[in-house]
Protein backbone atom coordinates (compact mmCIF):
# COMPACT_ATOMS: atom_id res chain seq x y z
CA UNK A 1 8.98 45.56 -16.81
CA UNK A 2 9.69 48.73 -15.27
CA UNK A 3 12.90 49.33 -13.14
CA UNK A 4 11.55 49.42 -9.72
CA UNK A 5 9.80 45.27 -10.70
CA UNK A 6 13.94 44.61 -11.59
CA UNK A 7 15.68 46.31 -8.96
CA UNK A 8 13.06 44.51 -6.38
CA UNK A 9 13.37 41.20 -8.30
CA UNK A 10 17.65 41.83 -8.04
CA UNK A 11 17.32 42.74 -4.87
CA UNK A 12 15.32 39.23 -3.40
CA UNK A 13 18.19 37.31 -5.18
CA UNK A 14 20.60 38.82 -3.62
CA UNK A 15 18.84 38.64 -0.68
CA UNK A 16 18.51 34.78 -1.08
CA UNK A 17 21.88 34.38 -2.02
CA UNK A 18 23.10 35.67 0.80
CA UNK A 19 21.00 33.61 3.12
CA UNK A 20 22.02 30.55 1.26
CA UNK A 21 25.71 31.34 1.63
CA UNK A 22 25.09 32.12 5.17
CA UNK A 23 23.30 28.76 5.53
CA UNK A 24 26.14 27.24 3.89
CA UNK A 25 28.55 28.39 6.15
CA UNK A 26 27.26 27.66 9.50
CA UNK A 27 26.76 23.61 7.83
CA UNK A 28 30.19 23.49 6.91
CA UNK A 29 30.88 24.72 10.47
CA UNK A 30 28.65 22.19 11.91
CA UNK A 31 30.12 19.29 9.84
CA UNK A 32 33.70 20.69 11.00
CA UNK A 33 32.89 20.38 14.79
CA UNK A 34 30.89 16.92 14.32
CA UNK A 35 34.63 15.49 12.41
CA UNK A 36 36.34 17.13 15.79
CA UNK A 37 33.96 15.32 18.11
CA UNK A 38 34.29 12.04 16.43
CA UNK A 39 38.28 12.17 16.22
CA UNK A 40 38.46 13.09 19.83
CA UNK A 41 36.26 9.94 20.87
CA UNK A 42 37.52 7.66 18.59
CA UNK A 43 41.12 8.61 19.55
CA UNK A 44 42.15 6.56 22.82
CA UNK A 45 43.01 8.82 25.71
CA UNK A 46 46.90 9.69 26.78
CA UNK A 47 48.41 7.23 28.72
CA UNK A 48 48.77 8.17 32.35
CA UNK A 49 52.04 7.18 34.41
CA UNK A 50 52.21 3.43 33.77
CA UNK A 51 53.39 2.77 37.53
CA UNK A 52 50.98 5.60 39.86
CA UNK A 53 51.01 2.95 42.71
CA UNK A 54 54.73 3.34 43.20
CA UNK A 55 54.12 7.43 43.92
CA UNK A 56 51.61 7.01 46.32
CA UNK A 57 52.28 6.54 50.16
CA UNK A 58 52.54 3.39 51.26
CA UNK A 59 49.52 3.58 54.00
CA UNK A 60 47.19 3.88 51.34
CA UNK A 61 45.40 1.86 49.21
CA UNK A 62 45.23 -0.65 52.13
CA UNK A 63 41.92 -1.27 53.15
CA UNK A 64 38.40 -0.59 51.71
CA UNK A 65 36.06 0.89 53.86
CA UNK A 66 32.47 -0.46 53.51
CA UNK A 67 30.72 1.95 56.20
CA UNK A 68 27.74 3.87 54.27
């Protein structure tokens, strides 16, 4: 083999290395995200005020208004 067939052959390694690691990466960024999705759904919400009738006016809330 002469040196240019190596340094070409060296070079496409690297080449593919490099892709691979960059391949890598963005999966293990994927698969980071996806666990952050599923914590935040399967976590329940926070709790509002337990008593947010008490703060409202008194007028409202009354009646239901069933005009369209």
């Amino acid at each position: 083999m002469d040196n240019s067939t190596i340094s070409n052959a060296s070079s496409l390694l690297f080449d593919q290395a490099t892709a691979t690691d960059s391949g890598t990466a963005v999966l293990k960024k994927a698969f980071a995200m996806q666990a952050q999705n599923a914590t935040a759904l399967t976590n329940p919400p926070p709790q509002a005020e337990k008593n947010t009738a008490a703060n409202l006016p008194p007028h409202l809330g009354q009646t239901i208004n069933t005009t369209a």
